[in-house]
N, C-alpha and C. Protein backbone atom coordinates (compact mmCIF):
# COMPACT_ATOMS: atom_id res chain seq x y z
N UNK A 1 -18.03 -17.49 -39.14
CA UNK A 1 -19.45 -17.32 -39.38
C UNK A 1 -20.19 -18.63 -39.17
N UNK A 2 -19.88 -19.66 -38.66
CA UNK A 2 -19.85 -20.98 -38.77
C UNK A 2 -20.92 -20.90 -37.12
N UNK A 3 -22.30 -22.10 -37.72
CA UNK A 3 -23.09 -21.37 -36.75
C UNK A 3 -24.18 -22.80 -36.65
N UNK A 4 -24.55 -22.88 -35.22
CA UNK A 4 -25.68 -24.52 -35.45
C UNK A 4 -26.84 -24.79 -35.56
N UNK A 5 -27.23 -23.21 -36.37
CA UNK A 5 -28.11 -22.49 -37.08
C UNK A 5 -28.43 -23.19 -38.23
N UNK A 6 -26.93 -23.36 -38.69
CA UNK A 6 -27.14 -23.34 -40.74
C UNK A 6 -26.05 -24.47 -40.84
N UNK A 7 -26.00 -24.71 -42.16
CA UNK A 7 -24.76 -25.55 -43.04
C UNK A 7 -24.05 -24.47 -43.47
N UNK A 8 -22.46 -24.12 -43.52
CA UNK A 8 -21.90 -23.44 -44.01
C UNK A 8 -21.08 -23.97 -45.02
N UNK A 9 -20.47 -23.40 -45.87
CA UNK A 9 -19.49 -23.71 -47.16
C UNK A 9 -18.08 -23.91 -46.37
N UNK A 10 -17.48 -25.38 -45.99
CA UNK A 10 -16.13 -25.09 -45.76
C UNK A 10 -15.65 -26.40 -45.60
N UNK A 11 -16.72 -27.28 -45.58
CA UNK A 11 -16.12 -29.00 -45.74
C UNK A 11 -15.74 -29.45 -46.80
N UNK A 12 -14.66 -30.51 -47.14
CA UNK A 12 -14.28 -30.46 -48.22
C UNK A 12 -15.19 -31.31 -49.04
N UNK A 13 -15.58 -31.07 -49.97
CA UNK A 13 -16.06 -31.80 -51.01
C UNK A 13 -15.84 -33.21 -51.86
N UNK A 14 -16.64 -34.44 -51.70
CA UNK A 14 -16.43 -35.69 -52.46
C UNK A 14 -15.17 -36.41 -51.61
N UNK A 15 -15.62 -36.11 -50.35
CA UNK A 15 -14.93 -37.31 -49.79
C UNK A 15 -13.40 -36.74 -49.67
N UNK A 16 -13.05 -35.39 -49.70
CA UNK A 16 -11.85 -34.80 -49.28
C UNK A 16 -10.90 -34.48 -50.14
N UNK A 17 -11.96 -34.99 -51.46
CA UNK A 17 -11.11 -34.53 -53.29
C UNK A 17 -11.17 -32.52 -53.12
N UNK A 18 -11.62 -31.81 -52.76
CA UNK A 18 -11.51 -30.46 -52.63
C UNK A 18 -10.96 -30.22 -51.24
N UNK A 19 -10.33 -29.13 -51.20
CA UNK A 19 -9.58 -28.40 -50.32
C UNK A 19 -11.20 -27.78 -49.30
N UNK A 20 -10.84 -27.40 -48.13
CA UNK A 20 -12.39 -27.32 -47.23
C UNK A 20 -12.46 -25.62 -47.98
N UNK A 21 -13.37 -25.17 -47.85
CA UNK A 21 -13.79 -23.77 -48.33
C UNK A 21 -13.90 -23.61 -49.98
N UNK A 22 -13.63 -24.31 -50.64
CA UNK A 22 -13.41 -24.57 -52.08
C UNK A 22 -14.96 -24.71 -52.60
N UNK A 23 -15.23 -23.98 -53.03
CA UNK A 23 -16.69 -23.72 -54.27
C UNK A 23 -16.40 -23.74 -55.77
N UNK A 24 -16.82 -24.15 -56.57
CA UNK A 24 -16.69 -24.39 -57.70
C UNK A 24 -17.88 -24.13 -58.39
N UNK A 25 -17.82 -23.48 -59.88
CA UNK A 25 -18.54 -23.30 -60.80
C UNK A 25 -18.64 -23.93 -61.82
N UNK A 26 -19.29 -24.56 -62.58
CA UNK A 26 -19.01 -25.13 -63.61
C UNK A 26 -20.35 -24.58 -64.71
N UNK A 27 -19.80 -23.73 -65.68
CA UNK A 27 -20.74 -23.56 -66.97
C UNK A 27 -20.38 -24.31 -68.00
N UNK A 28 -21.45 -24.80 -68.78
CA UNK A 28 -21.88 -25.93 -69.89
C UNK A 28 -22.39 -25.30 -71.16
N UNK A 29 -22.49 -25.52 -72.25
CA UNK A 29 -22.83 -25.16 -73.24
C UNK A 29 -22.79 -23.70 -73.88
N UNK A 30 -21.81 -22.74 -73.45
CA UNK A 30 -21.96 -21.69 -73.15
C UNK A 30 -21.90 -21.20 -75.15
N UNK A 31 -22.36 -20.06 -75.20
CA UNK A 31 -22.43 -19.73 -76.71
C UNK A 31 -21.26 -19.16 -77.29
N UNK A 32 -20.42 -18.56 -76.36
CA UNK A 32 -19.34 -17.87 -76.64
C UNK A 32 -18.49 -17.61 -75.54
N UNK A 33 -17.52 -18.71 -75.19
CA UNK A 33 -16.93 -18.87 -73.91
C UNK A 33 -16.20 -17.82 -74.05
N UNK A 34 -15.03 -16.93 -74.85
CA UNK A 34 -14.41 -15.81 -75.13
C UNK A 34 -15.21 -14.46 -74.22
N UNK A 35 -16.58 -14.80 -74.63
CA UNK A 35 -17.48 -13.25 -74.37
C UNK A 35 -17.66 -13.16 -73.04
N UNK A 36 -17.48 -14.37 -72.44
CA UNK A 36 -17.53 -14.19 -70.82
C UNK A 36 -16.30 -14.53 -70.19
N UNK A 37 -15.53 -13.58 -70.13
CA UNK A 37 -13.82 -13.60 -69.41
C UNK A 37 -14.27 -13.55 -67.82
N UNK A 38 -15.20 -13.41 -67.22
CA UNK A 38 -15.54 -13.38 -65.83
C UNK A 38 -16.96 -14.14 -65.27
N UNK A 39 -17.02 -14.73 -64.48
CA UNK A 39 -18.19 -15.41 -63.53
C UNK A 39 -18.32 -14.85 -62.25
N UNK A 40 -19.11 -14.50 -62.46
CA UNK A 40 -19.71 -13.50 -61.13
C UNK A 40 -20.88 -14.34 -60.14
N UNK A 41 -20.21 -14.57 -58.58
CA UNK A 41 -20.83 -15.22 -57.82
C UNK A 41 -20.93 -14.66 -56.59
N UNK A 42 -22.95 -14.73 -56.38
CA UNK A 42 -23.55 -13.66 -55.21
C UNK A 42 -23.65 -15.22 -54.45
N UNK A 43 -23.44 -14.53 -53.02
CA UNK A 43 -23.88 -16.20 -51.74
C UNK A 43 -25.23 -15.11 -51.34
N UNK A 44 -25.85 -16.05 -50.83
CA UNK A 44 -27.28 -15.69 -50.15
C UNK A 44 -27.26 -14.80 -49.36
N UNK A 45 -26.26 -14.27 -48.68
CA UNK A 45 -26.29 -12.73 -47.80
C UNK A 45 -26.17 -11.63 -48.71
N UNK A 46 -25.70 -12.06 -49.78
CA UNK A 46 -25.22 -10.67 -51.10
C UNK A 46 -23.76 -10.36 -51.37
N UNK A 47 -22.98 -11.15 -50.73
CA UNK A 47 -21.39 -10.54 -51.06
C UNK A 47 -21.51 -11.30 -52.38
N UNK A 48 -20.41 -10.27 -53.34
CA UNK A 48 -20.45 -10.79 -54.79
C UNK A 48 -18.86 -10.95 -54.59
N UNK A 49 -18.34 -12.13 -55.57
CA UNK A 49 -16.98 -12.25 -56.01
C UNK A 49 -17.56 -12.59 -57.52
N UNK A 50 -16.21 -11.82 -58.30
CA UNK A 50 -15.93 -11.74 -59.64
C UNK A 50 -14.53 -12.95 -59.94
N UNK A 51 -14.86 -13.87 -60.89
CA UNK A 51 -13.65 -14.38 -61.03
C UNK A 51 -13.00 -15.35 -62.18
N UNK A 52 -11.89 -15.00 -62.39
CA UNK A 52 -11.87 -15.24 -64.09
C UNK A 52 -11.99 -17.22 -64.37
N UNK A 53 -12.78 -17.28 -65.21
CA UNK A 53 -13.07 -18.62 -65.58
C UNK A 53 -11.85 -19.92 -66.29
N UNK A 54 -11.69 -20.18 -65.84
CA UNK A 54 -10.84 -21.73 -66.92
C UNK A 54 -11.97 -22.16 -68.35
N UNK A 55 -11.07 -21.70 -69.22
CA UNK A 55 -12.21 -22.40 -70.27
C UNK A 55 -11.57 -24.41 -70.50
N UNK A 56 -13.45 -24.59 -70.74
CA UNK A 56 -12.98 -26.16 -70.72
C UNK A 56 -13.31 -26.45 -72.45
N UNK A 57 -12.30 -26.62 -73.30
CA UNK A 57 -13.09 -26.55 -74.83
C UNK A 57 -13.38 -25.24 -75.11
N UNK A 58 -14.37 -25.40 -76.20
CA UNK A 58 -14.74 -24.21 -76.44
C UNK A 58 -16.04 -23.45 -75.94
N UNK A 59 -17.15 -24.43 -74.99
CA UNK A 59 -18.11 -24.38 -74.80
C UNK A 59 -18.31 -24.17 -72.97
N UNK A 60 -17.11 -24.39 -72.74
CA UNK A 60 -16.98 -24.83 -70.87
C UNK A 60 -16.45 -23.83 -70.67
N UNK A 61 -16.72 -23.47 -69.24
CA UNK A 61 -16.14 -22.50 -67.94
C UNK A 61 -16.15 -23.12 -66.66
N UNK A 62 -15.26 -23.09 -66.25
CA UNK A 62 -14.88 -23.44 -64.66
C UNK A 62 -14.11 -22.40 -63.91
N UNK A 63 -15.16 -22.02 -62.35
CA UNK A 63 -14.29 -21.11 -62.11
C UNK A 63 -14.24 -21.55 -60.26
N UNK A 64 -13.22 -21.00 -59.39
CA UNK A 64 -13.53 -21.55 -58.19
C UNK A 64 -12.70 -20.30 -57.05
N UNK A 65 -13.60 -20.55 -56.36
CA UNK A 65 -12.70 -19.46 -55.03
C UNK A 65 -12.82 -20.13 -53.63
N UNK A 66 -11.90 -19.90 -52.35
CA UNK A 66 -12.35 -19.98 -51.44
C UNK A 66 -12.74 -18.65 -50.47
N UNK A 67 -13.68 -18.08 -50.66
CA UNK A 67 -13.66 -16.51 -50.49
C UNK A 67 -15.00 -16.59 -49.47
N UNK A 68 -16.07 -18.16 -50.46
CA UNK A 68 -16.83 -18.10 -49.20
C UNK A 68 -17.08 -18.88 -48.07
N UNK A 69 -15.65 -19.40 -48.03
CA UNK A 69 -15.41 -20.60 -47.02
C UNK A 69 -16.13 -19.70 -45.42
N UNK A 70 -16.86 -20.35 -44.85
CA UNK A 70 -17.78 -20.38 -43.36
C UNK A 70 -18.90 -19.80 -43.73
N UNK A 71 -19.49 -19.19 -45.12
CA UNK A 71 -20.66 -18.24 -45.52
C UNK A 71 -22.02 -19.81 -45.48
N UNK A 72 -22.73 -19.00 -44.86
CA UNK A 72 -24.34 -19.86 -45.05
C UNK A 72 -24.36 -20.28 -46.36
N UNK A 73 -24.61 -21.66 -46.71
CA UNK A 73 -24.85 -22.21 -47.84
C UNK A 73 -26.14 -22.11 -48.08
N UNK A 74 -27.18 -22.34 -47.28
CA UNK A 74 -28.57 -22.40 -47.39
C UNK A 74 -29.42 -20.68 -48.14
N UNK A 75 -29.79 -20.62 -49.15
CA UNK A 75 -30.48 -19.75 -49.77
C UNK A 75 -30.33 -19.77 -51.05
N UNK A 76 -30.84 -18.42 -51.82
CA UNK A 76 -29.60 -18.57 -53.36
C UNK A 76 -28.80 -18.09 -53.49
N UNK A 77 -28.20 -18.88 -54.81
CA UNK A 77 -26.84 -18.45 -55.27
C UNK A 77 -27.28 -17.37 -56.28
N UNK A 78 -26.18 -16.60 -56.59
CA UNK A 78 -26.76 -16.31 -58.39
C UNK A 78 -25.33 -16.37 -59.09
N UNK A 79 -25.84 -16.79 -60.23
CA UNK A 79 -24.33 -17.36 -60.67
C UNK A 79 -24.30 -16.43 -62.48
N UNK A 80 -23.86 -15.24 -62.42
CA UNK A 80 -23.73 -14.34 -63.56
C UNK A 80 -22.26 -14.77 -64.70
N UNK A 81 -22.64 -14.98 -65.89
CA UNK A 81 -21.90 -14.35 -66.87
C UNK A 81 -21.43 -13.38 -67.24
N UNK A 82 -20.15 -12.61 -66.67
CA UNK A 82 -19.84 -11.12 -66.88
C UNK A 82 -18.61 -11.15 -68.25
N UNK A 83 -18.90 -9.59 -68.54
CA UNK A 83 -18.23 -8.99 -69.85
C UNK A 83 -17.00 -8.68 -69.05
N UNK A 84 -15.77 -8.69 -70.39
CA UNK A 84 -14.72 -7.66 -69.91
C UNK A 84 -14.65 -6.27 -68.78
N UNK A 85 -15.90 -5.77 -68.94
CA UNK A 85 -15.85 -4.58 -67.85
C UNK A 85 -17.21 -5.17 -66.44
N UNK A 86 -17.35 -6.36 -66.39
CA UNK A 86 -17.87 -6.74 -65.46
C UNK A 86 -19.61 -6.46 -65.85
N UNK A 87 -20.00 -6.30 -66.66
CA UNK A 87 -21.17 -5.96 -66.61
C UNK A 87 -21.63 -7.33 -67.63
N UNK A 88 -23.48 -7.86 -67.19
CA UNK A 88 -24.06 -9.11 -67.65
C UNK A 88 -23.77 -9.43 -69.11
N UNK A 89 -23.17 -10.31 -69.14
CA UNK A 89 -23.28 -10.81 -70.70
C UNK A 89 -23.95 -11.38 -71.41
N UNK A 90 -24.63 -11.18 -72.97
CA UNK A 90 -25.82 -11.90 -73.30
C UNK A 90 -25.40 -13.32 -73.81
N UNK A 91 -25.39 -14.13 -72.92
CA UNK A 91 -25.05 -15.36 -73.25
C UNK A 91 -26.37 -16.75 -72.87
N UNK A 92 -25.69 -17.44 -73.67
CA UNK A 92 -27.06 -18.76 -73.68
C UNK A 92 -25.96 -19.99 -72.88
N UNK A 93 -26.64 -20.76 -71.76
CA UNK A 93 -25.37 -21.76 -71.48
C UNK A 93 -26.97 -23.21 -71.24
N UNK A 94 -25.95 -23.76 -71.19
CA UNK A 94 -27.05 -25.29 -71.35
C UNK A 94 -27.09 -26.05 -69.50
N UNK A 95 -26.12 -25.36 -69.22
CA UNK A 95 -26.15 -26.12 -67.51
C UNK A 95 -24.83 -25.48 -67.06
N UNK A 96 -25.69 -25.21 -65.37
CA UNK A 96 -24.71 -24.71 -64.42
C UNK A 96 -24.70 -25.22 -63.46
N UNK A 97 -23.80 -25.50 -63.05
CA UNK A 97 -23.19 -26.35 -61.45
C UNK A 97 -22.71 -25.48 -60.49
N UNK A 98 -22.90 -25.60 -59.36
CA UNK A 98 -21.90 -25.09 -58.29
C UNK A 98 -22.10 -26.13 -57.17
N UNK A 99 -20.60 -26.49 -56.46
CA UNK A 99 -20.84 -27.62 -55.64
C UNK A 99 -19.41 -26.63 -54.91
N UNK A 100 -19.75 -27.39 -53.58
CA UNK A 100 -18.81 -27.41 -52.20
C UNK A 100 -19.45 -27.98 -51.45
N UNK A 101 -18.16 -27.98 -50.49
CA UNK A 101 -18.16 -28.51 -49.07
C UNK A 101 -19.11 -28.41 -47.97
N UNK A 102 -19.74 -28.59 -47.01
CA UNK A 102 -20.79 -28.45 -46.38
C UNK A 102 -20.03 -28.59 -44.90
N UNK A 103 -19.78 -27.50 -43.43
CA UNK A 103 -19.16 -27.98 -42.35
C UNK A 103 -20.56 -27.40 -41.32
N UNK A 104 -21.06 -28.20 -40.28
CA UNK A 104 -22.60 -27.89 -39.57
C UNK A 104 -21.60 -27.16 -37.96
């Protein structure tokens, strides 16, 4: 999908510390890291991946795929808190990250 159109997701990240296609999530302050067993991530065309989080503490989530390695980086993300059965969770978080690789 890799195009000289756009920036796509597939360079590795920080100087070659990530694997190329590697996206990462990172949730912060979250109210009840337990209540969200899943992070749900839309790329700017609309494909969604679901995927289970690393808790960091009791307050952190980290989650990462390479699923959208060559997908257009340029648009939004949306970056959901999901329940056990995948559906939005009412949660409060203090900061969200998502970083990757960039290949033109």
């Amino acid at each position: 999908v890799t195009s000289p159109e756009c920036e796509c997701v597939g360079g590795p990240a920080f100087g070659g510390y990530f694997i190329p296609g590697y996206l990462d999530v990172r949730v912060s302050g979250v109210q009840d890291a337990n209540g969200a067993p899943f992070i749900g991530i839309t790329s700017p065309n609309g494909t969604d991946v679901k995927v289970a989080p690393l808790r960091e503490q009791s307050t952190g989530l980290e989650a990462a795929t390479v699923a959208f390695n060559g997908f257009p980086a340029n648009g939004s993300w949306v970056i959901k808190l999901l329940d056990a059965s995948g559906n939005l969770s009412t949660q409060t978080a203090t900061r969200i990250r998502i970083q990757f690789g960039l290949i033109s």
